[in-house]
C-alpha atoms as a PDB file:
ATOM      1  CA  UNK A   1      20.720 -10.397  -9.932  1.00  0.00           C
ATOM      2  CA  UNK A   2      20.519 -13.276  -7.217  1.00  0.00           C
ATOM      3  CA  UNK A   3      18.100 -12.422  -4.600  1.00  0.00           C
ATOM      4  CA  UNK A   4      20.506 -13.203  -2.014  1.00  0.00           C
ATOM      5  CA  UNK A   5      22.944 -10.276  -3.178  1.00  0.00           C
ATOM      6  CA  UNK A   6      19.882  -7.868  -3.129  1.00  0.00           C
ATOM      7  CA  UNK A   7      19.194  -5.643   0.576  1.00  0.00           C
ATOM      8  CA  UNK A   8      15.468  -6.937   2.316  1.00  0.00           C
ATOM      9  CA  UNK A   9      12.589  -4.575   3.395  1.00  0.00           C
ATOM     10  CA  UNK A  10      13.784  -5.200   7.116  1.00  0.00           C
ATOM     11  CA  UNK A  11      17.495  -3.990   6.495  1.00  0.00           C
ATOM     12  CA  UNK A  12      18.687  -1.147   8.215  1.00  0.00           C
ATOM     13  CA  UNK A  13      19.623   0.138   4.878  1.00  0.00           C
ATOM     14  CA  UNK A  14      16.049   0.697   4.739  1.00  0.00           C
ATOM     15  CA  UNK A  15      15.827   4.241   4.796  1.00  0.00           C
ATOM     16  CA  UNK A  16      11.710   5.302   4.327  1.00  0.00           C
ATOM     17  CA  UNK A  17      11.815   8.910   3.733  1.00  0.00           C
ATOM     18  CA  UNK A  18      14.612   8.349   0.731  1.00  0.00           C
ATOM     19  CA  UNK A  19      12.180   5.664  -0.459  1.00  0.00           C
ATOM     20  CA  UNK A  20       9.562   8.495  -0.505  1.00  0.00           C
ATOM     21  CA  UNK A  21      11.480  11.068  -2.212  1.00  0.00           C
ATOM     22  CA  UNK A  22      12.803   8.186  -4.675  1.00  0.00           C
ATOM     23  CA  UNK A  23       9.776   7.579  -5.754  1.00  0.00           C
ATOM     24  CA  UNK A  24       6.602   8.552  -4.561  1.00  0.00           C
ATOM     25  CA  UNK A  25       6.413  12.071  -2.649  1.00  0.00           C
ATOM     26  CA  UNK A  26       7.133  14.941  -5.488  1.00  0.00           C
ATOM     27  CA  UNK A  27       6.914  15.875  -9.317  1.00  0.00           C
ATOM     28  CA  UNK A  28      10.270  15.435 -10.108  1.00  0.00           C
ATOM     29  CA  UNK A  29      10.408  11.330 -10.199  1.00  0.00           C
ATOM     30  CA  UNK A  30      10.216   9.925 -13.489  1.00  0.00           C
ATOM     31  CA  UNK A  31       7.870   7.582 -12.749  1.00  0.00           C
ATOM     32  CA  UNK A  32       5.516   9.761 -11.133  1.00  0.00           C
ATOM     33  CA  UNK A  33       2.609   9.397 -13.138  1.00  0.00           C
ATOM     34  CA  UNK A  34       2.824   5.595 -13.194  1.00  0.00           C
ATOM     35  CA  UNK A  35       3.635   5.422  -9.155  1.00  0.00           C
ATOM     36  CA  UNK A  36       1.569   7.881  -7.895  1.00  0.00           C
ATOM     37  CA  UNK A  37      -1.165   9.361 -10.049  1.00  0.00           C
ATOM     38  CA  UNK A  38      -2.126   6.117 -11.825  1.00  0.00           C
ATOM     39  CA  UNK A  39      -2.974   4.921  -7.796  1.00  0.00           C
ATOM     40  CA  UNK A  40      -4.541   8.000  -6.642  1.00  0.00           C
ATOM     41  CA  UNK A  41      -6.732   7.997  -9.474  1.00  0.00           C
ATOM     42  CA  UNK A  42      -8.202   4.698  -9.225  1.00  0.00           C
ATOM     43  CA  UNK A  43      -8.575   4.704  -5.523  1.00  0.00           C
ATOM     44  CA  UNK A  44     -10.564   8.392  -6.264  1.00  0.00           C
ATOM     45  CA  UNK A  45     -12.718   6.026  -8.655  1.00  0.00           C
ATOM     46  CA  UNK A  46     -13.371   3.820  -7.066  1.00  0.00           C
ATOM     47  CA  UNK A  47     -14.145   5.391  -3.143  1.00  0.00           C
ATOM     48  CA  UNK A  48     -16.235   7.969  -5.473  1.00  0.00           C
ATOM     49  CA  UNK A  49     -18.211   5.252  -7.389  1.00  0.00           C
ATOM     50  CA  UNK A  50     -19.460   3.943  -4.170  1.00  0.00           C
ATOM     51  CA  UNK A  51     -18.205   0.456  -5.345  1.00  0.00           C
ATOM     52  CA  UNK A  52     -16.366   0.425  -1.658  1.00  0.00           C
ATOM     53  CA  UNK A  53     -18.135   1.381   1.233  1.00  0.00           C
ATOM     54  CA  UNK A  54     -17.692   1.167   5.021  1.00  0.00           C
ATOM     55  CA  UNK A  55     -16.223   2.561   8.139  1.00  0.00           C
ATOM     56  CA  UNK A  56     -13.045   0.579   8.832  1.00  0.00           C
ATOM     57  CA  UNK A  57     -10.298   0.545   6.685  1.00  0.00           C
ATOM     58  CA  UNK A  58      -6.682  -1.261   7.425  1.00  0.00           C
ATOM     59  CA  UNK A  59      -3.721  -0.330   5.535  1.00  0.00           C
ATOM     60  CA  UNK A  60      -0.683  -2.294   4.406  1.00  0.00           C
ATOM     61  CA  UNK A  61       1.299  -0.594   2.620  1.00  0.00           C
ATOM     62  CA  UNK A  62       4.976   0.382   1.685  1.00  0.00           C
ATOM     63  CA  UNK A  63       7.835   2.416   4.038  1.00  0.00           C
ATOM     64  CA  UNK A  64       5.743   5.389   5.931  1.00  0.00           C
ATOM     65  CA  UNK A  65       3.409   6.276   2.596  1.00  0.00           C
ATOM     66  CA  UNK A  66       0.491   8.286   3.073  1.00  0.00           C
ATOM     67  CA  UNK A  67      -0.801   9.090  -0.386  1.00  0.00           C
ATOM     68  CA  UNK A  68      -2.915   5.751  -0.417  1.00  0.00           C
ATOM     69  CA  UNK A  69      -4.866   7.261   2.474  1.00  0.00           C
ATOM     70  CA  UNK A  70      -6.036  10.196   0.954  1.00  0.00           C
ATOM     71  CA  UNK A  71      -9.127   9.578  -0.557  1.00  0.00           C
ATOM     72  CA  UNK A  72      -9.712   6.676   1.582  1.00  0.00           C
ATOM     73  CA  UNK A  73     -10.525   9.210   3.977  1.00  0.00           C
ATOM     74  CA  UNK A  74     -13.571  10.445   2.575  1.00  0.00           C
ATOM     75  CA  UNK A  75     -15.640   7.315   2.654  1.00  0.00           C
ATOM     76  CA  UNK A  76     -13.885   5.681   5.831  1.00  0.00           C
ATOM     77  CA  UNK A  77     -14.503   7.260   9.565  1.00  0.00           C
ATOM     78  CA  UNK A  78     -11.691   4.922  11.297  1.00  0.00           C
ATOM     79  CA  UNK A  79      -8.350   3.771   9.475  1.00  0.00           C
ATOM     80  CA  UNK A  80      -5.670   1.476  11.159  1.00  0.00           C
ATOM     81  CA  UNK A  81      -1.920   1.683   9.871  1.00  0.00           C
ATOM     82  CA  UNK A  82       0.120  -1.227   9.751  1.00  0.00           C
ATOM     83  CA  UNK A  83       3.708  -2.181   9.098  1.00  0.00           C
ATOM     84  CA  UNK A  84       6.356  -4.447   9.540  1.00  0.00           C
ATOM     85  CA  UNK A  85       9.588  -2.057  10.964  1.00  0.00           C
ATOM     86  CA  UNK A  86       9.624  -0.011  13.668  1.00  0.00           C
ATOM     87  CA  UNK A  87      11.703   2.373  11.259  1.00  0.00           C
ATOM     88  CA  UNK A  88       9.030   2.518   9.086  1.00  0.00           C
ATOM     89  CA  UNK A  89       6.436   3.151  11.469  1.00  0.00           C
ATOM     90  CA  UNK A  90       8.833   6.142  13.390  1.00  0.00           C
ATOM     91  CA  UNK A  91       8.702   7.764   9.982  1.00  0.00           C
ATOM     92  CA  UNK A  92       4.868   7.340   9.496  1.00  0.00           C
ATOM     93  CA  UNK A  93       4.358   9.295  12.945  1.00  0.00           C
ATOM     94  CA  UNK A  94       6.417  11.695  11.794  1.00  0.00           C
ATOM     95  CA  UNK A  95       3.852  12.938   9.226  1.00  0.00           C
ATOM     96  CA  UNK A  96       1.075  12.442  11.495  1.00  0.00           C
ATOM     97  CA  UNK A  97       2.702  14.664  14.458  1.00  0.00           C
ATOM     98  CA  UNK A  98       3.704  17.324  11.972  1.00  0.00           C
ATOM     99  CA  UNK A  99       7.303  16.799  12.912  1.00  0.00           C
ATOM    100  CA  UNK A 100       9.812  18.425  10.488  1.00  0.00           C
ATOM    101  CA  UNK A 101      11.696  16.173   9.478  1.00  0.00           C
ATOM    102  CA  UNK A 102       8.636  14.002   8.247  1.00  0.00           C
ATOM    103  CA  UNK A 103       7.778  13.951   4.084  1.00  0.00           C
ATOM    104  CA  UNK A 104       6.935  16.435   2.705  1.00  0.00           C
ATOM    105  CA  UNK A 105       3.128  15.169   1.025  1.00  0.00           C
ATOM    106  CA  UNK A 106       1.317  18.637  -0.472  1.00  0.00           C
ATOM    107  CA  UNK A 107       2.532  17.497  -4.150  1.00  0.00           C
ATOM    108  CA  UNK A 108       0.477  14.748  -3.560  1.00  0.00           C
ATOM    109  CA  UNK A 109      -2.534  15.993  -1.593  1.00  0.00           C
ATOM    110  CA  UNK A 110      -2.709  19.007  -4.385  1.00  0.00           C
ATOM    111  CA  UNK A 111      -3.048  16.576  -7.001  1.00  0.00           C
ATOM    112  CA  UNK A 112      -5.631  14.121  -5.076  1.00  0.00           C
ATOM    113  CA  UNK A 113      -7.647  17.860  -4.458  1.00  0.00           C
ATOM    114  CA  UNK A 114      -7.238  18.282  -8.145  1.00  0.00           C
ATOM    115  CA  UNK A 115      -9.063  15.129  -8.938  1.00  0.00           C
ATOM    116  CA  UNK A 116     -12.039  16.240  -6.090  1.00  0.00           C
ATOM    117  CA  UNK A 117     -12.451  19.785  -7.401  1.00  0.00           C
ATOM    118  CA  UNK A 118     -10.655  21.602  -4.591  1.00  0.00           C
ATOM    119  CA  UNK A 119      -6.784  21.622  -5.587  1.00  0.00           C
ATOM    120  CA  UNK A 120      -6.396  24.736  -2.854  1.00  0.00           C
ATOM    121  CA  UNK A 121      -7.759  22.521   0.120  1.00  0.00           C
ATOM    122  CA  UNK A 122      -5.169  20.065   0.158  1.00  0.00           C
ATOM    123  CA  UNK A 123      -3.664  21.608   3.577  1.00  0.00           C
ATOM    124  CA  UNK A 124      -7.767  20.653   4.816  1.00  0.00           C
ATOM    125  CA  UNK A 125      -7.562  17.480   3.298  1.00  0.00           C
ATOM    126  CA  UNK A 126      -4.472  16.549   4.745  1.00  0.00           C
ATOM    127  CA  UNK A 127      -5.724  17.484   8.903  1.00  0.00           C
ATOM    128  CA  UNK A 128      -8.777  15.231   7.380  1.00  0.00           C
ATOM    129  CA  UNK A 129      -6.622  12.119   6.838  1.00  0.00           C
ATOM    130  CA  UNK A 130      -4.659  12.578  10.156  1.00  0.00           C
ATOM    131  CA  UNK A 131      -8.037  12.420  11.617  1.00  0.00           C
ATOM    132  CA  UNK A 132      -9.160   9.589  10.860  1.00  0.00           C
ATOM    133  CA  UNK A 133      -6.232   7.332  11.566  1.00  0.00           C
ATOM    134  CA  UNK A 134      -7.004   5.815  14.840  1.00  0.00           C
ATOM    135  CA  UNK A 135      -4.102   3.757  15.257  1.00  0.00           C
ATOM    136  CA  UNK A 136      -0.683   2.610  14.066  1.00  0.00           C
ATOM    137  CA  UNK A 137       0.140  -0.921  14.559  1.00  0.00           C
ATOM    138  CA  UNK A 138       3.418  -3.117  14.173  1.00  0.00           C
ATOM    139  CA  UNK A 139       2.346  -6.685  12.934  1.00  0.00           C
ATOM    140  CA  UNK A 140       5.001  -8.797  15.183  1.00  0.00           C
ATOM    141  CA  UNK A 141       6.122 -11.803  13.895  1.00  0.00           C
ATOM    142  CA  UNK A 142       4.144 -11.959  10.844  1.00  0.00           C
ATOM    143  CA  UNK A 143       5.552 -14.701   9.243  1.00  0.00           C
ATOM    144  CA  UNK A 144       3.832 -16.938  11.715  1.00  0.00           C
ATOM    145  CA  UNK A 145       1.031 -15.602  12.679  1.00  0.00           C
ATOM    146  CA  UNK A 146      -2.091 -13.640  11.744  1.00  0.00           C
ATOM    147  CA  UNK A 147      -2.244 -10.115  13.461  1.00  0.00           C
ATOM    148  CA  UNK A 148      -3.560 -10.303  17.178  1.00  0.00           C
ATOM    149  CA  UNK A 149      -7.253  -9.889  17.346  1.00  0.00           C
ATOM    150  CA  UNK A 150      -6.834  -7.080  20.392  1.00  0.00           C
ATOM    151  CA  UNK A 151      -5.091  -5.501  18.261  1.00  0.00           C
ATOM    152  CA  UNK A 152      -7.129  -4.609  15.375  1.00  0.00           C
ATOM    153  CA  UNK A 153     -10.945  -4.259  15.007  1.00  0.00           C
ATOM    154  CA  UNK A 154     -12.954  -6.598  12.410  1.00  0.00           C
ATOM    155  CA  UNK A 155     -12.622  -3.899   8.940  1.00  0.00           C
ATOM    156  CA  UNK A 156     -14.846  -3.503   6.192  1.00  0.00           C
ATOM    157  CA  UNK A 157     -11.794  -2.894   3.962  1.00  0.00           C
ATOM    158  CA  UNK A 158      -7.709  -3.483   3.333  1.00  0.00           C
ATOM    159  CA  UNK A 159      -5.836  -1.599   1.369  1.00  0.00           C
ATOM    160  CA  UNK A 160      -2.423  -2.416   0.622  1.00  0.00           C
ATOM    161  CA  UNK A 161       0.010  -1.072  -2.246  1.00  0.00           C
ATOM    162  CA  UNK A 162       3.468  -2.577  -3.111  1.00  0.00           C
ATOM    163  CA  UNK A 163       3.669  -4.317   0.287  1.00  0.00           C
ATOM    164  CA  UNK A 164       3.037  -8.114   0.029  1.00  0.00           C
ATOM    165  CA  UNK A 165       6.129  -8.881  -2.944  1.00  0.00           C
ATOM    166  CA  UNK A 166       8.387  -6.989  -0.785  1.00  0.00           C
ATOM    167  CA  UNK A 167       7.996  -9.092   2.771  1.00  0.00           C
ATOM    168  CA  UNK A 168       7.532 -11.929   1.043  1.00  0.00           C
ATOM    169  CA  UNK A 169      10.494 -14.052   0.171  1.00  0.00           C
ATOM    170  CA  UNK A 170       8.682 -16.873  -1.815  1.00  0.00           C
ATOM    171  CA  UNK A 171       5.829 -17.410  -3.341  1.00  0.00           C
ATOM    172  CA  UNK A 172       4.421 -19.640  -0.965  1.00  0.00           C
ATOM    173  CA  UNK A 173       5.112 -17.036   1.900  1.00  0.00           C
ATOM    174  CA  UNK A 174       3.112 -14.545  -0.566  1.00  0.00           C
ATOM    175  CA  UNK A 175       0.245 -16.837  -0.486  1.00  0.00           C
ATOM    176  CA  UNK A 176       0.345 -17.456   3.084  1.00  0.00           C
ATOM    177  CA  UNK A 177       1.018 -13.585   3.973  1.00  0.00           C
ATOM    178  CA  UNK A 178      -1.634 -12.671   2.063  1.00  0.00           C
ATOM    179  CA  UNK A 179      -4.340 -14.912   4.026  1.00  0.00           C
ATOM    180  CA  UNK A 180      -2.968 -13.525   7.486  1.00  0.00           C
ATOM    181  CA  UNK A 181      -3.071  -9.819   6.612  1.00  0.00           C
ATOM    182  CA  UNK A 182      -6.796 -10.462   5.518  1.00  0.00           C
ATOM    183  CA  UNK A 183      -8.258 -12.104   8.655  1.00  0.00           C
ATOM    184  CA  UNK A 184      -9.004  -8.779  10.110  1.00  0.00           C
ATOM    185  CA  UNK A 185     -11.345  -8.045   6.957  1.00  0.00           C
ATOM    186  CA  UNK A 186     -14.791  -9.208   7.638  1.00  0.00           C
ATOM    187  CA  UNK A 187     -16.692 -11.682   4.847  1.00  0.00           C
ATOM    188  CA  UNK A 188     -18.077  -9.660   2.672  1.00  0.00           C
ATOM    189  CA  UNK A 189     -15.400  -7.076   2.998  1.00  0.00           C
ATOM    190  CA  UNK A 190     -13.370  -5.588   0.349  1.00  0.00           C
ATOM    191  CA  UNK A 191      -9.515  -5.839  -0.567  1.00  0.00           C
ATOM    192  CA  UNK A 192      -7.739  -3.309  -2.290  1.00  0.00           C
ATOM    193  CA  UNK A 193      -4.465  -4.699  -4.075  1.00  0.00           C
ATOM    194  CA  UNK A 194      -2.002  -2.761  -5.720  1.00  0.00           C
ATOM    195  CA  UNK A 195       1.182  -4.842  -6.883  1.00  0.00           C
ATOM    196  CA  UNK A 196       3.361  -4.914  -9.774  1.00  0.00           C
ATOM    197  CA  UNK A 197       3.884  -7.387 -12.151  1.00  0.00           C
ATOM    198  CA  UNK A 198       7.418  -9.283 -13.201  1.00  0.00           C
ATOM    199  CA  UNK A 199       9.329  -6.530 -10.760  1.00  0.00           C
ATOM    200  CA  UNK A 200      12.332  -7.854  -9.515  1.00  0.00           C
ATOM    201  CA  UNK A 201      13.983  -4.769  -7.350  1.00  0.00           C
ATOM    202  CA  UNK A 202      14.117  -0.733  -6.766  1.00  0.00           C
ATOM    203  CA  UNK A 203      16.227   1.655  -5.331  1.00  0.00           C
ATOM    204  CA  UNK A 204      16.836   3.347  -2.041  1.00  0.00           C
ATOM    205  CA  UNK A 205      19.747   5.295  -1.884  1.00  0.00           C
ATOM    206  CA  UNK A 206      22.717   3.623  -3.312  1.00  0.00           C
ATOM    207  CA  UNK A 207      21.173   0.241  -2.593  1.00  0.00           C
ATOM    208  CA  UNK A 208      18.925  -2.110  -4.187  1.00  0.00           C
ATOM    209  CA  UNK A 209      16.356  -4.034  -2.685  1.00  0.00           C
ATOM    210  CA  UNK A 210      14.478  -7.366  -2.970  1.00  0.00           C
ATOM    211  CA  UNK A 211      10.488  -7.471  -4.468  1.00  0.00           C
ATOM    212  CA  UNK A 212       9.370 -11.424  -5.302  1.00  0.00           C
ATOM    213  CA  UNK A 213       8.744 -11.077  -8.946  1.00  0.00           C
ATOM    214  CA  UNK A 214       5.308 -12.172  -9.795  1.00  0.00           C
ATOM    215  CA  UNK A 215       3.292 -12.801 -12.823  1.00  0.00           C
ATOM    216  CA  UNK A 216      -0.444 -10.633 -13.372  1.00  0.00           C
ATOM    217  CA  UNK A 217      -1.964 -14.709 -13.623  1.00  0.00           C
ATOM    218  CA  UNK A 218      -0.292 -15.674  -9.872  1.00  0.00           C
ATOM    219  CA  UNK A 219      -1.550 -12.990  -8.063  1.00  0.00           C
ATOM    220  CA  UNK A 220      -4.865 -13.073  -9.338  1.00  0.00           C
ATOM    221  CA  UNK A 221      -4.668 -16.269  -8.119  1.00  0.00           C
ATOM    222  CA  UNK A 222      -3.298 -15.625  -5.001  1.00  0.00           C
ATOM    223  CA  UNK A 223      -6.368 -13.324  -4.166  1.00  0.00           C
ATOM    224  CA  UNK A 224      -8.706 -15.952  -4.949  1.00  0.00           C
ATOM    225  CA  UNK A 225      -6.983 -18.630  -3.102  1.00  0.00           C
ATOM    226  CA  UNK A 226      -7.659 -16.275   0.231  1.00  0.00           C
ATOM    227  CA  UNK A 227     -11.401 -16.279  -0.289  1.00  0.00           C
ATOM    228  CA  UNK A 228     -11.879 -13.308  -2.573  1.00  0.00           C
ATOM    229  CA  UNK A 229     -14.168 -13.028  -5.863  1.00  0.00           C
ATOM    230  CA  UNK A 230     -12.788 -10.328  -7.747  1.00  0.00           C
ATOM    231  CA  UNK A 231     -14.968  -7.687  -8.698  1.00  0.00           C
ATOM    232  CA  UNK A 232     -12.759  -5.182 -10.857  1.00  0.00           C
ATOM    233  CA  UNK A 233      -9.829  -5.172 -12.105  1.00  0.00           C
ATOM    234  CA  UNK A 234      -7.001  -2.449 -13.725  1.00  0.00           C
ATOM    235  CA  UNK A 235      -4.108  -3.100 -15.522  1.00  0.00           C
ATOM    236  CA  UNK A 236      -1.012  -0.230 -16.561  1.00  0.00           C
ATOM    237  CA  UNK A 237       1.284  -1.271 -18.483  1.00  0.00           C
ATOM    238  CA  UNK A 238       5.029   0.213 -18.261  1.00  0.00           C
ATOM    239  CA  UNK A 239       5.990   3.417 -20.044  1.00  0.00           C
ATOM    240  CA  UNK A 240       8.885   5.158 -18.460  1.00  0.00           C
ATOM    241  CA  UNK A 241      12.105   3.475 -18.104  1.00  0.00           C
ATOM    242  CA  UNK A 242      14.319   4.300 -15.284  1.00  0.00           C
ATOM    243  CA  UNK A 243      17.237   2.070 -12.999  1.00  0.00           C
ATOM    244  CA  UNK A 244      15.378   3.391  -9.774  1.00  0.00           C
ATOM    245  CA  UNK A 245      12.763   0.358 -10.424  1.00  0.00           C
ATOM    246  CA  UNK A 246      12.180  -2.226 -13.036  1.00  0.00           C
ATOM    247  CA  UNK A 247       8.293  -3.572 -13.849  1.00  0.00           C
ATOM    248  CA  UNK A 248       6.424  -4.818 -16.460  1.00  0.00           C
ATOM    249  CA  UNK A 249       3.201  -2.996 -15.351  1.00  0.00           C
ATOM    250  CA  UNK A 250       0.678  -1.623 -12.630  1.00  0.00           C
ATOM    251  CA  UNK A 251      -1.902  -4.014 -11.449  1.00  0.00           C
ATOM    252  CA  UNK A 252      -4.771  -3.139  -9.104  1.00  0.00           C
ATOM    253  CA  UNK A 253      -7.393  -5.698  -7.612  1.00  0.00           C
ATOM    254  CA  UNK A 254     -10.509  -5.031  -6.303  1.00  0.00           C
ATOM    255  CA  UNK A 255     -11.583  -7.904  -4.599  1.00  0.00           C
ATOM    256  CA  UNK A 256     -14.746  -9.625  -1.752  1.00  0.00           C
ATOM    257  CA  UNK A 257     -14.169 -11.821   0.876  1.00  0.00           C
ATOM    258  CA  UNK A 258     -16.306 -14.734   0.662  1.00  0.00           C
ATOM    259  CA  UNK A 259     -15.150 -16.777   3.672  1.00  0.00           C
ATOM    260  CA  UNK A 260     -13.665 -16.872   6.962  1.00  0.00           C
ATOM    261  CA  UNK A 261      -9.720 -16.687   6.657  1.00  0.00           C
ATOM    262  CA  UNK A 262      -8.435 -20.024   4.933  1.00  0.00           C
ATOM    263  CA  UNK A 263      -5.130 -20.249   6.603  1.00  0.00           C
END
C-alpha cells in the first residue's frame, strides 16, 4: 500500500489511548510479548547492568506510552517527556494526573515488578515514575529545527521506542530527525533505540497508519552517522503474525555520543 493512501502520526485519526490498548497496555494483544516484554526486559538489563548510568534521561517515544519509563526510573533522578502532538501529550498527562480516563498501565508495571523481584509493588513503582518526570515538552516544528535549548537540559541519556520511522517521511528526514532529537544528549551520553525493521504500517482503530520501512543495516547506520559508536546491540526476530502491525523483527541499539551534534 502507497504511503500516500496510509493516515500520518499527526492525523486527527490519531487516537493514543486506542494505540495503547491496540498494542501495548494489556495481556490480551497478540503481540504482547514481542511489543512489550521483549522492551521491558532489555531496558531492565541493561539500567540493571549498570551499562547506562546518569541523572537525565529524555524520552521520545510513541502516542502517550509510559512502559519505556519504568525501569528508567530507577537509575535516572530527572526524566523529560517529549512528543510531537498536543493529542498525544493531553493523553500522557492523563496518566501522570491520575485522571480516569488515562491508560490503564498495572499489566505492565506488574510485569516490570516481576522482572525486579517485587510483582506486588507495581502501584509504588508506578508513584516512582510519576516522580521523576520533571517535564513534558512539545518539540515545535521539528522538522526544521533541533529542540530549543531553554527548553530542555543537556541529558546523559535518550530513549526513544518506535518514534523516529513514524515522523519521519523519508529516509533522509530519518537521518536528519535523528541528529536533532540527539543534540540535547551530551558527548559521551548514551542513546537508547528501539525500532523495527522492514515495518511498513499498524493499526489504530479502523485505520492504518504510515511507519518508513527501514532495513536493520540503515539504521545502524543512521546511528552512526549522528556521532554514536554502538556499544550493544539486540535483535528479535518476528514470531506472531497479526494485521494490527506488520515487521520483520525487534531491533534495539545501545549507542555513545562521540561528538557535538553533526547537523
Amino acid at each position: 500500500m502507497a504511503s500516500s493512501t496510509l493516515k500520518h502520526y499527526y492525523d486527527e485519526e490519531f487516537d493514543p489511548k486506542l494505540l495503547d490498548e491496540t498494542h501495548f497496555s494489556h495481556g490480551n494483544i497478540p503481540i504482547i510479548e514481542e511489543n512489550v516484554v521483549y522492551p521491558v526486559r532489555i531496558l531492565h538489563e541493561l539500567f540493571c547492568s549498570g551499562k547506562v548510568k546518569g541523572d537525565t534521561l529524555l524520552d521520545v517515544s510513541i502516542g502517550g506510552s509510559v512502559y519505556q519509563l519504568m525501569s528508567a526510573s530507577n537509575c535516572f533522578k530527572e526524566i523529560y517527556v517529549m512528543n510531537f502532538t498536543d493529542c498525544n501529550i493531553n493523553h500522557f498527562k492523563k496518566w501522570l494526573e491520575t485522571e480516569e480516563d488515562a491508560t490503564d498501565w498495572s499489566f505492565v508495571f506488574k510485569k516490570v515488578c516481576e522482572f525486579e523481584g517485587n510483582s506486588d509493588k507495581w502501584q509504588e513503582k508506578e508513584e516512582q515514575v510519576k516522580k521523576a518526570i520533571k517535564r513534558v515538552i512539545k518539540w515545535e516544528n521539528f522538522e526544521n529545527s533541533a529542540v530549543k535549548p531553554q527548553l530542555l537540559p543537556t541529558v546523559d541519556c535518550v530513549l526513544s521506542l518506535w518514534q523516529l520511522d513514524g515522523v519521519s517521511k523519508t529516509k533522509e528526514e530519518y537521518q536528519s530527525n535523528m541528529k536533532k532529537f540527539t543534540c540535547s544528549l551530551r558527548p559521551g551520553g548514551q542513546l537508547i533505540l528501539f525500532s523495527a525493521v522492514n515495518m511498513s504500517h499498524y493499526m489504530v482503530g479502523k485505520h492504518k497508519f504510515f511507519i518508513l520501512p527501514l532495513e536493520r543495516d540503515f539504521i545502524r547506520e543512521s546511528v552512526t552517522n549522528a556521532g554514536f559508536d554502538i556499544e550493544k546491540e539486540d535483535y528479535l526476530s518476528r514470531k506472531v503474525i497479526t494485521d494490527i502491525v506488520d515487521y520483520d523483527g525487534l531491533l534495539c541499539i545501545l549507542a555513545r555520543k562521540q561528538s557535538e551534534c553533526p547537523i
